[in-house]
Protein backbone atom coordinates (compact mmCIF):
# COMPACT_ATOMS: atom_id res chain seq x y z
CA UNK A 1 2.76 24.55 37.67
CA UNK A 2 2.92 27.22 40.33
CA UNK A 3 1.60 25.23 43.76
CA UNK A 4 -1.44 25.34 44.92
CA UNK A 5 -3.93 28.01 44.80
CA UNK A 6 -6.98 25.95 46.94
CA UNK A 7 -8.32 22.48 48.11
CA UNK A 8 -12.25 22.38 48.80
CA UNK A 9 -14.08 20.39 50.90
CA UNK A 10 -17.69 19.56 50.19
CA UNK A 11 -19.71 18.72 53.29
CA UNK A 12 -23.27 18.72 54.72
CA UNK A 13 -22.28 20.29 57.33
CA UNK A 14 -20.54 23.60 57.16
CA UNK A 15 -20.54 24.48 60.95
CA UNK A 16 -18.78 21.54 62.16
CA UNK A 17 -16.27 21.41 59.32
CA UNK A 18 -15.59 25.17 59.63
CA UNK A 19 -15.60 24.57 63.79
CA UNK A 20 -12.63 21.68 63.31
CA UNK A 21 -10.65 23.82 60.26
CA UNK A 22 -10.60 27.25 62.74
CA UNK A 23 -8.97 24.35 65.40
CA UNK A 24 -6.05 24.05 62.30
CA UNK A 25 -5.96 27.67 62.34
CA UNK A 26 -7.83 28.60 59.58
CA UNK A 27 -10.33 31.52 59.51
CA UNK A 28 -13.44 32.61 57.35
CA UNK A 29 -12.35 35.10 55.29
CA UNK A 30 -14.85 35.48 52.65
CA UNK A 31 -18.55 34.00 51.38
CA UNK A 32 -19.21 32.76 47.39
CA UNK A 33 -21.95 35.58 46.29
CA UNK A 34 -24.37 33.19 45.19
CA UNK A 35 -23.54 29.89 46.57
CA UNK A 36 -23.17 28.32 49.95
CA UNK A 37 -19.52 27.83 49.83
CA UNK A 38 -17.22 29.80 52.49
CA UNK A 39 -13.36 30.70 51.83
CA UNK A 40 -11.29 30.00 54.58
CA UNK A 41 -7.22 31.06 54.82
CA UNK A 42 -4.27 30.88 56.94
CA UNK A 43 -1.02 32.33 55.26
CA UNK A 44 -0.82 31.39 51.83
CA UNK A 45 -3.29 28.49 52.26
CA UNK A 46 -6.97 28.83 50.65
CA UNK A 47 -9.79 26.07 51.57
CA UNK A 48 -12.82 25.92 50.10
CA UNK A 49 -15.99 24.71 51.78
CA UNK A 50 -18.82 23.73 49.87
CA UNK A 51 -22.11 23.22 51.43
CA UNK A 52 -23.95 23.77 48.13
CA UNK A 53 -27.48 21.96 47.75
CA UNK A 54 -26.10 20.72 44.34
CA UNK A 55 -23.04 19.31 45.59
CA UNK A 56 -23.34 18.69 49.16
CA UNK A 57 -25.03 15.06 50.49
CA UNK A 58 -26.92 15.85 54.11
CA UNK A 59 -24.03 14.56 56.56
CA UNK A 60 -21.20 13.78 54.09
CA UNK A 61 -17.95 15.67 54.47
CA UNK A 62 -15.44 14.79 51.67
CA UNK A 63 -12.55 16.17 49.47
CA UNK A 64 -13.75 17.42 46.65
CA UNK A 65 -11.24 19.15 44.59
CA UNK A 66 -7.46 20.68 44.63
CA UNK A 67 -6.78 23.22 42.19
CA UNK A 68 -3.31 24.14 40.80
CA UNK A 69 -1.80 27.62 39.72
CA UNK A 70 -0.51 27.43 36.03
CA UNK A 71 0.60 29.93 33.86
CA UNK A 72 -2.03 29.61 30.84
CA UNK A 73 -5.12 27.81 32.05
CA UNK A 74 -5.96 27.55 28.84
CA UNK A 75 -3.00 25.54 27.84
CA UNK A 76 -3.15 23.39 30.66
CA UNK A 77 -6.65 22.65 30.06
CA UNK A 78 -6.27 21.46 26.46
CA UNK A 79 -2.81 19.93 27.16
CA UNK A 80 -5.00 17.52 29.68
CA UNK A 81 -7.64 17.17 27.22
CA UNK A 82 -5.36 16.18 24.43
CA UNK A 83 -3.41 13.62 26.97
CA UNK A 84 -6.77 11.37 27.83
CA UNK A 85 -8.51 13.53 30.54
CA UNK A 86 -12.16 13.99 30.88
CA UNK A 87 -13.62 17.36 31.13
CA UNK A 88 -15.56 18.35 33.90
CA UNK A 89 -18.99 20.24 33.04
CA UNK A 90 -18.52 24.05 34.14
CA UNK A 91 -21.73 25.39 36.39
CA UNK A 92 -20.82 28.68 36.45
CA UNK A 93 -23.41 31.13 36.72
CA UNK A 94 -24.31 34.96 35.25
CA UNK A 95 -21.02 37.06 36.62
CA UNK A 96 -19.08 33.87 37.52
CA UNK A 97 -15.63 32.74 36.58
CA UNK A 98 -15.76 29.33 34.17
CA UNK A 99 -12.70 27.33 36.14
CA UNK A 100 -11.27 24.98 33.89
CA UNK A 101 -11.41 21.00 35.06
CA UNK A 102 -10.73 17.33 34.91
CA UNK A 103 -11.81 14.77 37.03
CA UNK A 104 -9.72 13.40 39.10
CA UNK A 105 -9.50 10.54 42.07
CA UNK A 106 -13.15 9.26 42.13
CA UNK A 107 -15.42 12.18 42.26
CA UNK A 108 -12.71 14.61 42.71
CA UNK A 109 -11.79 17.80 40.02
CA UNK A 110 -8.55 18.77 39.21
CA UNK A 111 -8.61 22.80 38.28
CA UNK A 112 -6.18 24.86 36.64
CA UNK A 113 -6.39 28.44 38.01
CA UNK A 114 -4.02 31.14 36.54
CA UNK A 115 -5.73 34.34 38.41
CA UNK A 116 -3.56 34.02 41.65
CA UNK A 117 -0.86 36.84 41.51
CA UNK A 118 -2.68 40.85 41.70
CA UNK A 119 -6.04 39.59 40.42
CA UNK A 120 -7.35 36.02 42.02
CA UNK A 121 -10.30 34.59 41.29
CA UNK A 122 -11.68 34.89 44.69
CA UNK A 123 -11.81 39.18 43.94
CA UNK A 124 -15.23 37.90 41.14
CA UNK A 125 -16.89 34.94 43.07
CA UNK A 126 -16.46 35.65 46.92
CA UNK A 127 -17.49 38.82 48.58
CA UNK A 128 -14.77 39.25 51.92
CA UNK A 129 -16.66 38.80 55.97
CA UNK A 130 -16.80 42.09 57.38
CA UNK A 131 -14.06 42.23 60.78
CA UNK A 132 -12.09 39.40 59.16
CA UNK A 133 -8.72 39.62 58.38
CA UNK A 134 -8.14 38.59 55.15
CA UNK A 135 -4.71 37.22 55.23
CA UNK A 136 -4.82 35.34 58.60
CA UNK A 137 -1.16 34.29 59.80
CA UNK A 138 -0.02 30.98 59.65
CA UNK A 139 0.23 28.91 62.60
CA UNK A 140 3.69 27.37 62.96
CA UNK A 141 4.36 28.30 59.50
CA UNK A 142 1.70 26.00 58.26
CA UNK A 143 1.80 25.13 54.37
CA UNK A 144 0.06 22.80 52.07
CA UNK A 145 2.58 19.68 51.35
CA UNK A 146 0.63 17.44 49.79
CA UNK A 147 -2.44 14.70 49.55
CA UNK A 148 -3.23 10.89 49.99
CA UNK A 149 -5.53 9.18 47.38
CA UNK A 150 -6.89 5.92 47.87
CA UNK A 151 -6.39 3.76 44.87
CA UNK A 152 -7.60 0.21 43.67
CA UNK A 153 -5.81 -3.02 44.07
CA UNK A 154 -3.03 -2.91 41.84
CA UNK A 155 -3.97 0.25 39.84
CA UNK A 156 -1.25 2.38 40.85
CA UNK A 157 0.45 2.43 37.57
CA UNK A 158 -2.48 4.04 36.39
CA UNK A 159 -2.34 6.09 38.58
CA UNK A 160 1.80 7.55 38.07
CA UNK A 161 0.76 7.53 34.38
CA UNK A 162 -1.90 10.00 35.07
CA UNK A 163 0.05 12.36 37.39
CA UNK A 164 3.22 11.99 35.24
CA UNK A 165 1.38 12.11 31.57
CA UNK A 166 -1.22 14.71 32.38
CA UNK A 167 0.33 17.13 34.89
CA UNK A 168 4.18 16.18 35.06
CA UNK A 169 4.21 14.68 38.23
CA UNK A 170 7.28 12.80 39.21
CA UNK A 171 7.26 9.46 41.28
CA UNK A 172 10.16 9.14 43.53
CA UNK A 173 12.08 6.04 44.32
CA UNK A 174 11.09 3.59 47.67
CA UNK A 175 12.40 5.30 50.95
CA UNK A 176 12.02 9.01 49.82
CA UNK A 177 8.78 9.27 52.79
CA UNK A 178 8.18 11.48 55.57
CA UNK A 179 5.97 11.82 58.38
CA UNK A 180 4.70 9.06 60.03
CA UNK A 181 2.49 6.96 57.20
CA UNK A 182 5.08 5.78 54.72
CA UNK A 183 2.95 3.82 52.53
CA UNK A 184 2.24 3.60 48.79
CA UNK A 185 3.73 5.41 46.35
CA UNK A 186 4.89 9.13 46.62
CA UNK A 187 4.44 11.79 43.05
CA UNK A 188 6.23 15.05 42.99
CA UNK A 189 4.82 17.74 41.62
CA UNK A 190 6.76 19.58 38.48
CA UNK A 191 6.99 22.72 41.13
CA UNK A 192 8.48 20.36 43.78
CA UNK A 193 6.53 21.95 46.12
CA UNK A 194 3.23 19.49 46.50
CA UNK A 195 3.05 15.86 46.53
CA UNK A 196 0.25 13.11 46.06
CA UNK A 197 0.50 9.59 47.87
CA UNK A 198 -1.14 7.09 46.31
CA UNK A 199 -2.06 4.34 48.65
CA UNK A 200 -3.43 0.73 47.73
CA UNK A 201 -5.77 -1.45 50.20
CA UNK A 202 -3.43 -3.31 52.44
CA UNK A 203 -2.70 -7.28 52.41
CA UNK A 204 -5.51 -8.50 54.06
CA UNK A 205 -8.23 -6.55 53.41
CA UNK A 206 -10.30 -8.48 50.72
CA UNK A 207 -13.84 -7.37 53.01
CA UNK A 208 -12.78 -3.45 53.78
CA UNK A 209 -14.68 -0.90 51.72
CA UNK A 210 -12.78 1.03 49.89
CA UNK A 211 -13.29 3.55 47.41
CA UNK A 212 -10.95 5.52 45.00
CA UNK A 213 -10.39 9.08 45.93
CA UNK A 214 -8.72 11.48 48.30
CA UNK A 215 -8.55 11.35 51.41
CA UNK A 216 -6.36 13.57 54.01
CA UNK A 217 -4.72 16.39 53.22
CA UNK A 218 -1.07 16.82 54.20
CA UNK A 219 0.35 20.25 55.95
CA UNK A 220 4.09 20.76 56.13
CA UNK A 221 5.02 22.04 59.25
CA UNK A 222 8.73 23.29 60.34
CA UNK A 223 8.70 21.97 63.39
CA UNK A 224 6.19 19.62 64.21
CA UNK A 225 6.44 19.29 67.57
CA UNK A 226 5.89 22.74 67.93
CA UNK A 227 3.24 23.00 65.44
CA UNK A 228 1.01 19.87 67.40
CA UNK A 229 1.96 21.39 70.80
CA UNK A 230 0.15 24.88 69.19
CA UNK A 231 -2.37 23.22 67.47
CA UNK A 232 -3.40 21.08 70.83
CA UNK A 233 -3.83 24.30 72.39
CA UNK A 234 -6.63 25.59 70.06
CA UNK A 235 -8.33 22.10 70.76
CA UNK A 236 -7.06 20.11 67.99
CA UNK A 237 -6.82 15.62 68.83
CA UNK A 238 -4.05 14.03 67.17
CA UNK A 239 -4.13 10.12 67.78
CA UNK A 240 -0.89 9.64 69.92
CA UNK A 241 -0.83 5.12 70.18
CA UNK A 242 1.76 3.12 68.33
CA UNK A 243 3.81 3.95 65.38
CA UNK A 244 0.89 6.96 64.96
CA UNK A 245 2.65 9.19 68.04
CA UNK A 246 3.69 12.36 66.98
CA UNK A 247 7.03 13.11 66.88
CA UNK A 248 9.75 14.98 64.69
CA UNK A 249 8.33 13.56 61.44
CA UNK A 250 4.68 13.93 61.53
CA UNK A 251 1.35 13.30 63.40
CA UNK A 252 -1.92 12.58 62.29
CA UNK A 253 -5.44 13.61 63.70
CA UNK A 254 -8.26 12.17 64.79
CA UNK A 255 -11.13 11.50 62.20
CA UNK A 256 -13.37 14.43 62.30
CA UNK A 257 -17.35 14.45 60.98
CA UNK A 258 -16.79 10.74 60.09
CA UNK A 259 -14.28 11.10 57.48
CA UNK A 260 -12.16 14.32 57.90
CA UNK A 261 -8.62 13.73 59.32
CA UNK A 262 -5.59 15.88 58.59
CA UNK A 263 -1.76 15.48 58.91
CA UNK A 264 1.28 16.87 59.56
CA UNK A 265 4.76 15.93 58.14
CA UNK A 266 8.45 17.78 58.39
CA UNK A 267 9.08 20.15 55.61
CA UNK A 268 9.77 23.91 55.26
CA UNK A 269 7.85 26.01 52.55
CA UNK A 270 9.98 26.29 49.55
CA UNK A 271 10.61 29.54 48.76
CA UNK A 272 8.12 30.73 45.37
C-alpha cells in the first residue's frame, strides 16, 4: 500500500457539495467523460463526486468509496478475494478503466488503484475543466489522514480482522488518538500514512439510528490553528462549544447537506 489515491462522495446534489468542498480548498479540476461525477484536488488530495443517476439518491450526500494505491492491483484484488472479501460488480463502460473492488463499511467500496505515478487513471476516464489548474495548492498543507466508520454494537473485532486480514492494517494500543474525538478504536495503515477509526454506538443509545459505514473524513493539518483560522476565512463553520473547540489537536465542522462534516487533526504529511 502506497496511500491514498481518492475518496468519493456520492450525493444528489453536486452544487452544494462542490460549494462546501471549494470552502476546504478544493477545486474542480476535471469532469468523468460519460458520467456525472466531477474530480476535485488540492495538493496531492483527489475527491471524487458522484452525482450519477445510478448511484446518486435525490438529496442524499454520503461516502461512498476510498481507494488505495498498490503496487499490483491485480494482486491486491485476488489477495482480498482469497482472504473472505466480496467483489464488487465493475460498471465500466466502452473506453473505461475496470477498477478493481470490495465492499467495504455498509455500502462503501474499497478500490485498489495502481495507475497513480506518470499514468493515473484520471488521464482515461476524466477529461480536465478548461482555466483550471490542475494541481491546485494545498491550503495549510492539507493531507488526507484518515476516516471514521460507524460500526455495530460490539462488532469491532470484526471489524480489526478485516482491516488487519485483508489489507494489513494495524490497530494501535488505547491512548495512541489525536484530534479532538478520541473514541473507538484506531487501524494503521501498512503505509503508516492513513488511518480508519472505528467507532461503536455509545452507552446509552439503545433508540439512536445508526447504520454501519463511513462517515467523516479526517485531514491532517500542520498546524491547525492556522489551518481553521484559513479555512474560516474562505467561509468554512467549525462547531467551537465544549470539548469540540478547536485547538492544537483538531476541530471538527459543522454538518453540511445533512450528513457531510469534515475534520481536522495534528499531523504532518509523511514524506512518500
Amino acid at each position: 500500500m502506497d496511500g491514498v489515491e481518492f475518496i468519493e462522495f456520492v450525493t444528489g446534489k453536486p452544487q452544494a457539495l462542490g460549494g462546501v468542498l471549494q470552502l476546504m480548498g478544493f477545486a474542480p479540476v476535471a469532469r468523468h467523460r460519460s458520467r456525472e461525477v466531477v474530480l476535485y484536488r488540492q495538493g496531492a488530495m483527489n475527491l471524487i463526486v458522484n452525482a450519477d443517476g445510478a448511484s446518486a439518491e435525490p438529496g442524499a450526500t454520503y461516502l461512498s468509496a476510498v481507494a488505495f494505491r498498490v503496487r499490483d492491483a491485480a494482486h491486491a484484488m485476488r489477495h482480498s478475494l482469497d482472504a473472505g472479501a466480496w467483489e464488487i460488480p465493475r460498471r465500466a463502460a466502452a473506453m473505461e478503466l475496470n477498477i478493481p473492488g470490495i465492499l467495504g463499511s455498509g455500502d462503501s467500496t474499497i478500490y485498489f488503484v495502481d495507475r497513480y505515478k506518470d499514468f493515473s487513471i484520471y488521464d482515461v476516464d476524466f477529461v480536465p475543466l478548461p482555466g483550471m489548474d490542475p494541481n491546485p495548492p494545498a491550503i495549510a498543507g492539507l493531507h488526507y489522514f484518515g476516516l471514521v466508520q460507524a460500526v455495530g454494537a460490539f462488532r469491532t473485532g470484526e471489524w480489526v480482522d478485516f482491516y488487519s486480514q485483508l489489507l494489513g492494517f494495524v490497530e494501535l494500543p488505547p491512548g495512541s488518538f489525536v484530534g479532538i474525538l478520541p473514541k473507538g478504536t484506531l487501524l494503521r495503515s501498512p503505509c503508516g500514512r492513513f488511518y480508519v477509526q472505528l467507532v461503536e454506538p455509545p452507552e446509552g443509545a439503545e433508540d439512536i439510528h445508526w447504520d454501519e459505514g463511513l462517515v467523516r473524513i479526517g485531514f491532517g493539518a500542520p498546524d491547525v490553528p492556522e489551518a481553521t483560522r484559513l479555512l474560516r476565512e474562505r467561509g468554512l463553520v467549525f462547531i467551537d462549544e465544549g470539548h469540540l473547540h478547536p485547538g492544537e489537536r483538531g476541530a471538527l465542522t459543522q454538518v453540511y447537506l445533512g450528513s457531510a462534516t469534515f475534520e481536522l487533526v495534528a499531523s504532518k504529511p509523511t514524506e512518500v
